[in-house]
Protein backbone atom coordinates (compact mmCIF):
# COMPACT_ATOMS: atom_id res chain seq x y z
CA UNK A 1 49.44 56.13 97.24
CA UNK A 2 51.32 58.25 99.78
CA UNK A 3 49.93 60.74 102.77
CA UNK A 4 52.29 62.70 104.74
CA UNK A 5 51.43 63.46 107.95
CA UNK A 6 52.80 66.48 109.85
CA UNK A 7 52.25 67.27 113.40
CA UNK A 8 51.83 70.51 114.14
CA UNK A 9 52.58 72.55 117.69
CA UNK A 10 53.77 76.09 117.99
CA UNK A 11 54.68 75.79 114.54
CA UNK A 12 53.71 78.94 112.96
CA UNK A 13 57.35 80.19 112.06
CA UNK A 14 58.07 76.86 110.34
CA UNK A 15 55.00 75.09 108.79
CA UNK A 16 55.21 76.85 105.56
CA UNK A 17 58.40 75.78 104.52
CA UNK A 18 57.26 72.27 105.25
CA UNK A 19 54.51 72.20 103.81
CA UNK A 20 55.44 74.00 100.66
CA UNK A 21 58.60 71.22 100.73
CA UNK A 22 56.02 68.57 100.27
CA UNK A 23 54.00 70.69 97.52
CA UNK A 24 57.57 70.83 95.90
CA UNK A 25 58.05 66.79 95.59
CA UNK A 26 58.13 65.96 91.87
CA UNK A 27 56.13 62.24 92.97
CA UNK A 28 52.25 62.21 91.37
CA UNK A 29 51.08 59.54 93.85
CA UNK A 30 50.91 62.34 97.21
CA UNK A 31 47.26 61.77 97.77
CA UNK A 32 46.89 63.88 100.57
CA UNK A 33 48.72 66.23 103.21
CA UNK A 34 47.65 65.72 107.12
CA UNK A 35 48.44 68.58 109.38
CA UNK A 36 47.69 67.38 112.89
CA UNK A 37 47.05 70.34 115.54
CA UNK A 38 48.79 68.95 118.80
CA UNK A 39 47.79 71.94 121.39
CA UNK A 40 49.46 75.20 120.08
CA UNK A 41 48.63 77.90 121.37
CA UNK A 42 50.08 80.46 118.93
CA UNK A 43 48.36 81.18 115.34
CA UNK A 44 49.44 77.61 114.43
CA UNK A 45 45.89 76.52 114.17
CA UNK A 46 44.89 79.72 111.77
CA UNK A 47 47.69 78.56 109.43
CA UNK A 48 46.25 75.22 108.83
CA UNK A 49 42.48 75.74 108.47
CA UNK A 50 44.01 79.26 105.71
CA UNK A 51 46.39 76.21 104.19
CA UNK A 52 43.20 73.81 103.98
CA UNK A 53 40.67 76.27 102.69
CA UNK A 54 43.49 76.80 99.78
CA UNK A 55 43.68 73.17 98.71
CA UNK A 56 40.69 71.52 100.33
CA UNK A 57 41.06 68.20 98.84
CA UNK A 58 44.65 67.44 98.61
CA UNK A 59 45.50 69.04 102.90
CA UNK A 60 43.39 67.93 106.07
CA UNK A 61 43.43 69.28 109.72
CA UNK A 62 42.80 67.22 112.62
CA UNK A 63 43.45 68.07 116.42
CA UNK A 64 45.07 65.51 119.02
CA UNK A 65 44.91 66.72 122.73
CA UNK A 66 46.87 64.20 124.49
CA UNK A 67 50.38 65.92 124.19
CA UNK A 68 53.34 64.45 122.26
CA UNK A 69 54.45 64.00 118.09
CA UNK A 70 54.12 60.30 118.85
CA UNK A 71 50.26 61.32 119.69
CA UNK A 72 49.76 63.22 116.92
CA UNK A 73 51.28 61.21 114.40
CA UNK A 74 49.35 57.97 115.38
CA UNK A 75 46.18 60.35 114.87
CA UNK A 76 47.20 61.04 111.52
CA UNK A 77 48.03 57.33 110.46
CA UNK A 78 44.14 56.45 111.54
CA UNK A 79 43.10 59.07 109.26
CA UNK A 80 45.37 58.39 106.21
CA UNK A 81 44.24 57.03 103.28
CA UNK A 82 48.06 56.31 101.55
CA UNK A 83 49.52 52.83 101.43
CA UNK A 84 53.00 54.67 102.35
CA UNK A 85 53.18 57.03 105.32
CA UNK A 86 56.43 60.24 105.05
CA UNK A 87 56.09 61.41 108.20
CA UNK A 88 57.26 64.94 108.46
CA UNK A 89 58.22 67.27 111.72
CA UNK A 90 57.28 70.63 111.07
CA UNK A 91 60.63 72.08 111.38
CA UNK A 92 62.00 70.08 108.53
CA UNK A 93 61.74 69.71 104.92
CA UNK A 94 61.90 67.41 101.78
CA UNK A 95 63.67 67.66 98.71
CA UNK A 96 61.98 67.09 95.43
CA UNK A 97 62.98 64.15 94.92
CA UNK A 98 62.61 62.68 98.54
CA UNK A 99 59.42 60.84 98.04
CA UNK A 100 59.59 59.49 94.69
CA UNK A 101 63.23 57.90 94.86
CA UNK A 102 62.14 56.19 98.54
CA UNK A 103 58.89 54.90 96.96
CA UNK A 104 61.03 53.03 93.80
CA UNK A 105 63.47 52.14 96.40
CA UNK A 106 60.56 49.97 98.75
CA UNK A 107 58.37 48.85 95.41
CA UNK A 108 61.62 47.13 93.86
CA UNK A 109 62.99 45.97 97.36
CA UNK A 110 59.59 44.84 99.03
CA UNK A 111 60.59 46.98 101.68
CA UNK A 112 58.40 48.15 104.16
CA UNK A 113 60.79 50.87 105.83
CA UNK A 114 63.31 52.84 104.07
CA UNK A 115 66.16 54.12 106.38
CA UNK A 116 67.48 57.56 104.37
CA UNK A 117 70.53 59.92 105.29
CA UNK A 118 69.72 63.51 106.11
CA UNK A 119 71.81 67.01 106.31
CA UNK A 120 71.33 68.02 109.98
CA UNK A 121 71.37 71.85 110.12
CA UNK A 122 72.30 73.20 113.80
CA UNK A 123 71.58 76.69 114.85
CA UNK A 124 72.71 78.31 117.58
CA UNK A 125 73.18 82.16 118.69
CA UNK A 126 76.37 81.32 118.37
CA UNK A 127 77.11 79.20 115.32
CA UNK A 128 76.00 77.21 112.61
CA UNK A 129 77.08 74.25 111.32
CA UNK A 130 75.60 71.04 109.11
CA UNK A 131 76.39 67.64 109.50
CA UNK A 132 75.49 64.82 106.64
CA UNK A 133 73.81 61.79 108.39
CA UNK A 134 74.43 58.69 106.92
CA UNK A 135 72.51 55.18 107.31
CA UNK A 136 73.79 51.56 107.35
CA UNK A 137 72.94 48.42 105.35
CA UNK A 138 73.01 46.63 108.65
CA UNK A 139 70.00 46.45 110.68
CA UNK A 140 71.43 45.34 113.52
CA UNK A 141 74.44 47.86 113.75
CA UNK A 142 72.28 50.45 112.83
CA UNK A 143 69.87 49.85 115.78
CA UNK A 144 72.82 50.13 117.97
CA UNK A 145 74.67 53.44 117.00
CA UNK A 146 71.46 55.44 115.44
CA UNK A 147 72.44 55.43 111.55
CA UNK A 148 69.36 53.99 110.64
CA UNK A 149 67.62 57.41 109.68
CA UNK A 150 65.42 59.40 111.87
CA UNK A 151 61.13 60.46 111.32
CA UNK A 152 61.25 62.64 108.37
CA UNK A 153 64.56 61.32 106.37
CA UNK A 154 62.59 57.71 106.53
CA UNK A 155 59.38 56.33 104.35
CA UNK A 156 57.28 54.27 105.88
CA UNK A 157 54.33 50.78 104.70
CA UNK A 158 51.22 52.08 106.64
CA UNK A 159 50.17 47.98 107.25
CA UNK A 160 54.01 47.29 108.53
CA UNK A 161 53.13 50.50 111.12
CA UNK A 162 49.76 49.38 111.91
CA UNK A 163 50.77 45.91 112.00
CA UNK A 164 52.94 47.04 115.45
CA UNK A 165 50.34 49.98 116.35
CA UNK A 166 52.43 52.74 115.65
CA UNK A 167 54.38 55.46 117.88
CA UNK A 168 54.75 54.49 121.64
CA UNK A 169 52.97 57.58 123.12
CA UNK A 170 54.57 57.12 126.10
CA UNK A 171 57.83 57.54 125.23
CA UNK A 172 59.29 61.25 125.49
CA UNK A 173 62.43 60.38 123.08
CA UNK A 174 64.07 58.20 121.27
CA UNK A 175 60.38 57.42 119.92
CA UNK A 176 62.05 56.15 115.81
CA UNK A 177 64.38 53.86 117.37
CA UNK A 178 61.95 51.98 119.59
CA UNK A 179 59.50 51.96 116.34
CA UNK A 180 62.34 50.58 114.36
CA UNK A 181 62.87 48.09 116.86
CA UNK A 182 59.25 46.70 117.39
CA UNK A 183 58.93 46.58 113.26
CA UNK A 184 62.20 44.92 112.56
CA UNK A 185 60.83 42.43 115.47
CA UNK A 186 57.90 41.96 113.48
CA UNK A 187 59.65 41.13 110.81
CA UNK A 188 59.67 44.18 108.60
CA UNK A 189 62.16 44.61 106.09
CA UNK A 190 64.51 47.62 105.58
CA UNK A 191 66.53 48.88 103.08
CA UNK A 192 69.01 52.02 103.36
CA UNK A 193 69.15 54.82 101.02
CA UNK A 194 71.92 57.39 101.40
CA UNK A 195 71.05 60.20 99.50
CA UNK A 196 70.15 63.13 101.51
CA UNK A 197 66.77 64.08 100.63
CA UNK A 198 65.89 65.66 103.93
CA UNK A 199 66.93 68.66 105.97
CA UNK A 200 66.67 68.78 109.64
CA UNK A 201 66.79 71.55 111.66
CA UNK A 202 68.01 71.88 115.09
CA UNK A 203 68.39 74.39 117.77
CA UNK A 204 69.07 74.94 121.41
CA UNK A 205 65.53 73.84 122.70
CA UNK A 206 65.44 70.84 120.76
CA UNK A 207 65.11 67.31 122.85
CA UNK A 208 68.51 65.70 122.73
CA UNK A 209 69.86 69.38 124.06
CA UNK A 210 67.69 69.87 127.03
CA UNK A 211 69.08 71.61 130.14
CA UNK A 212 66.44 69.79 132.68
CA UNK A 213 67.89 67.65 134.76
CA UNK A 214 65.75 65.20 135.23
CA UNK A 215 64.25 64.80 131.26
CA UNK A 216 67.93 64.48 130.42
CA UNK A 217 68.32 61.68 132.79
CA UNK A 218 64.83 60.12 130.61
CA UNK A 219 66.79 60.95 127.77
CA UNK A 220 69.78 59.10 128.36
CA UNK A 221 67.98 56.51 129.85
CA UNK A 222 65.53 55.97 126.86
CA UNK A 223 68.61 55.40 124.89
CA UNK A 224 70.03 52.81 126.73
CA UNK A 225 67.08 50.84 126.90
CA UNK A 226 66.79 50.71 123.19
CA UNK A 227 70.53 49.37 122.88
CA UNK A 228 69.31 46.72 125.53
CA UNK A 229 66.06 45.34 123.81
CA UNK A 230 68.42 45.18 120.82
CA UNK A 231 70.79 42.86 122.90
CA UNK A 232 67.37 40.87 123.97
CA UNK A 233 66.35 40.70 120.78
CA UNK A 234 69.81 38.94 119.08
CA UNK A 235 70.59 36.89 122.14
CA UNK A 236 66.89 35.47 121.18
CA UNK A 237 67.27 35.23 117.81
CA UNK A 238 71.16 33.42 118.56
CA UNK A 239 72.58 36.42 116.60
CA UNK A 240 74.29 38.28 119.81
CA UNK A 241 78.07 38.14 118.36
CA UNK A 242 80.89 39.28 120.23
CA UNK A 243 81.16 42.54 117.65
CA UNK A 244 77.75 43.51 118.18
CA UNK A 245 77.52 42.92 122.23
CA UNK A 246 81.30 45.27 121.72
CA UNK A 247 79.05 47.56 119.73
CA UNK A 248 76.06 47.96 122.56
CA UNK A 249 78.40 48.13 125.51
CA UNK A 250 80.75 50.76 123.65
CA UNK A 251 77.69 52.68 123.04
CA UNK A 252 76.14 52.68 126.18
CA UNK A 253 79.67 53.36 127.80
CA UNK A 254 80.27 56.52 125.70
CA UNK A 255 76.75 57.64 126.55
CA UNK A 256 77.63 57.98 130.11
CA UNK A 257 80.92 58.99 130.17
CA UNK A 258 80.06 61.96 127.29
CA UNK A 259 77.15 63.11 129.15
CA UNK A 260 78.73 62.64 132.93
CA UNK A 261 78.77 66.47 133.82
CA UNK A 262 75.39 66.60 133.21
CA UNK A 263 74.41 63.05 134.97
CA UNK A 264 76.95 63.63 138.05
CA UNK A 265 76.65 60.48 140.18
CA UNK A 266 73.93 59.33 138.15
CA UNK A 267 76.21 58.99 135.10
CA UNK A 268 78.59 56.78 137.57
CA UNK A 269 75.51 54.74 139.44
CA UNK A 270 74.59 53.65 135.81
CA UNK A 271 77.78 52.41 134.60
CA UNK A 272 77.51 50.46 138.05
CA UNK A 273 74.39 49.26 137.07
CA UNK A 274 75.22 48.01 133.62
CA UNK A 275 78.78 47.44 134.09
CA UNK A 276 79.67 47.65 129.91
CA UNK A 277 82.82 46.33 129.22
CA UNK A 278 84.87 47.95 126.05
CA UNK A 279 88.35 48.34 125.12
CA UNK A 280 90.97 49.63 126.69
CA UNK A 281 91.64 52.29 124.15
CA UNK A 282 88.42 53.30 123.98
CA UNK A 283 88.46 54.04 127.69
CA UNK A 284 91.77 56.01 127.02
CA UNK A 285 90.27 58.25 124.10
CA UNK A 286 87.11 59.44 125.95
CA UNK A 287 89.15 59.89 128.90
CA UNK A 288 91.47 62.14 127.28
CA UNK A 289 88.53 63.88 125.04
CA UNK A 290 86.98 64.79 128.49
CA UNK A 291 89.71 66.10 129.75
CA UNK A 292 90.97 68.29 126.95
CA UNK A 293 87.37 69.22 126.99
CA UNK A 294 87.57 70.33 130.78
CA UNK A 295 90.91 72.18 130.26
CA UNK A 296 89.63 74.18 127.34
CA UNK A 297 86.14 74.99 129.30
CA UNK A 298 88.41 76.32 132.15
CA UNK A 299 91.02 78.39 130.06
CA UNK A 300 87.45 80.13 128.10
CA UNK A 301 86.15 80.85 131.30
């Protein structure tokens, strides 16, 4: 049995599509549809109770006022009655054959998370542009450089997500990696699947774009401590090889040199701090990305 579970704020321009993308899935064991209010203040609300009324036994509406998806979806996961959790964001949506093709996928494997590729859509008033997301058979490289799905393109055991208490609610990003991280810990199993059965939307506002100083700072910081509890976690488990301590200090090395107009000194005190050590050409080709980068934002302007 399968609930999805869809947190819901300020959603009222996109909630239909998701929840008519779910409606759409050709699987027969969807037992039930969880909207989850989280604090909008637009007609958000009015679109769930007119959604519920419509199909009272099949979609439920909750409210969660502490603030936050992580919030939200833990709400809904108490409240579920599936033995599989598809988590949804209510900007996104599922292809019809999302669900049942993830479900087969965990039943045959044993699986308790299923890591699936996506089609990223990004909209701007300026352009538009997809990119397909791909995942990786390998855990432990896929911890490290983010191809190990994201909320919606992934299918979820609800006892493997209880079993580590679900979402950290304190965390303001990067919230699927550090869940990943605590289940694999745990000992949950994962298998890839890298069809793309989900489509993600993004746009200027969205969390990894944000102009605020200080959140982006959380942002890039919340990153890096993933890629560190991942180095923790292998030097524990005697599996820290020199590829995959390579992999974590490339990434966190890219992170701050990509973002260092944004981060200023920050970006600098941090690579202080952590003192990452990658190759020589990798130094080179960020270098001279940033710089043709620089040139090209001066010759626009």
């Amino acid at each position: 049995m399968v609930s999805v579970i869809i947190p819901c704020y300020n959603c009222s321009r996109t909630i239909d599509r998701a929840i008519k993308s779910v409606m759409s899935q050709n699987c027969q064991d969807i037992i039930e549809i969880i909207l989850v209010n989280n604090n909008s203040t637009d007609n958000t609300l009015e679109l769930l109770n007119s959604y519920k009324r419509q199909y009272p036994n099949f979609i439920f509406v909750y409210s969660e006022l502490k603030k936050g998806a992580p919030a939200a979806r833990n709400h809904g996961l108490k409240v579920s009655k599936g033995d599989w959790i598809q988590f949804l964001d209510a900007d996104d949506e599922l292809l019809p054959n999302k669900i049942t093709r993830q479900l087969a996928i965990a039943i045959e494997n044993s699986a308790d998370i299923i890591a699936g590729g996506c089609l990223l859509k990004y909209q701007s008033a300026k352009k538009t542009y997809d990119i397909y997301r791909t995942v990786t058979s390998d855990v432990w490289q896929g911890l490290i450089t983010s191809n190990l799905g994201i909320t919606s393109s992934n299918f979820w055991r609800k006892s493997a997500l209880s079993d580590v208490h679900g979402w950290d609610e304190n965390l303001t990003s990067s919230q699927e990696y550090d869940l990943l991280l605590r289940m694999i810990k745990n000992s949950a199993k994962l298998c890839s699947d890298n069809e793309f059965n989900t489509v993600v939307y993004f746009s200027d506002n969205s969390v990894s774009k944000s102009s605020n100083k200080q959140r982006f700072k959380q942002i890039i910081e919340n990153r890096i401590n993933i890629r560190l509890r991942v180095k923790d976690e292998l030097q524990f488990r005697s599996l820290l090889t020199p590829d995959l301590k390579t992999a974590i200090d490339t990434y966190i090395y890219t992170e701050l040199i990509n973002n260092s107009r944004q981060l200023g000194n920050y970006s600098t005190d941090l690579l202080h701090k952590y003192k990452p050590e990658v190759k020589l050409e990798t130094v080179l080709k960020l270098k001279t990305k940033l710089f043709f980068k620089k040139v090209f934002t001066l010759a626009k302007g």
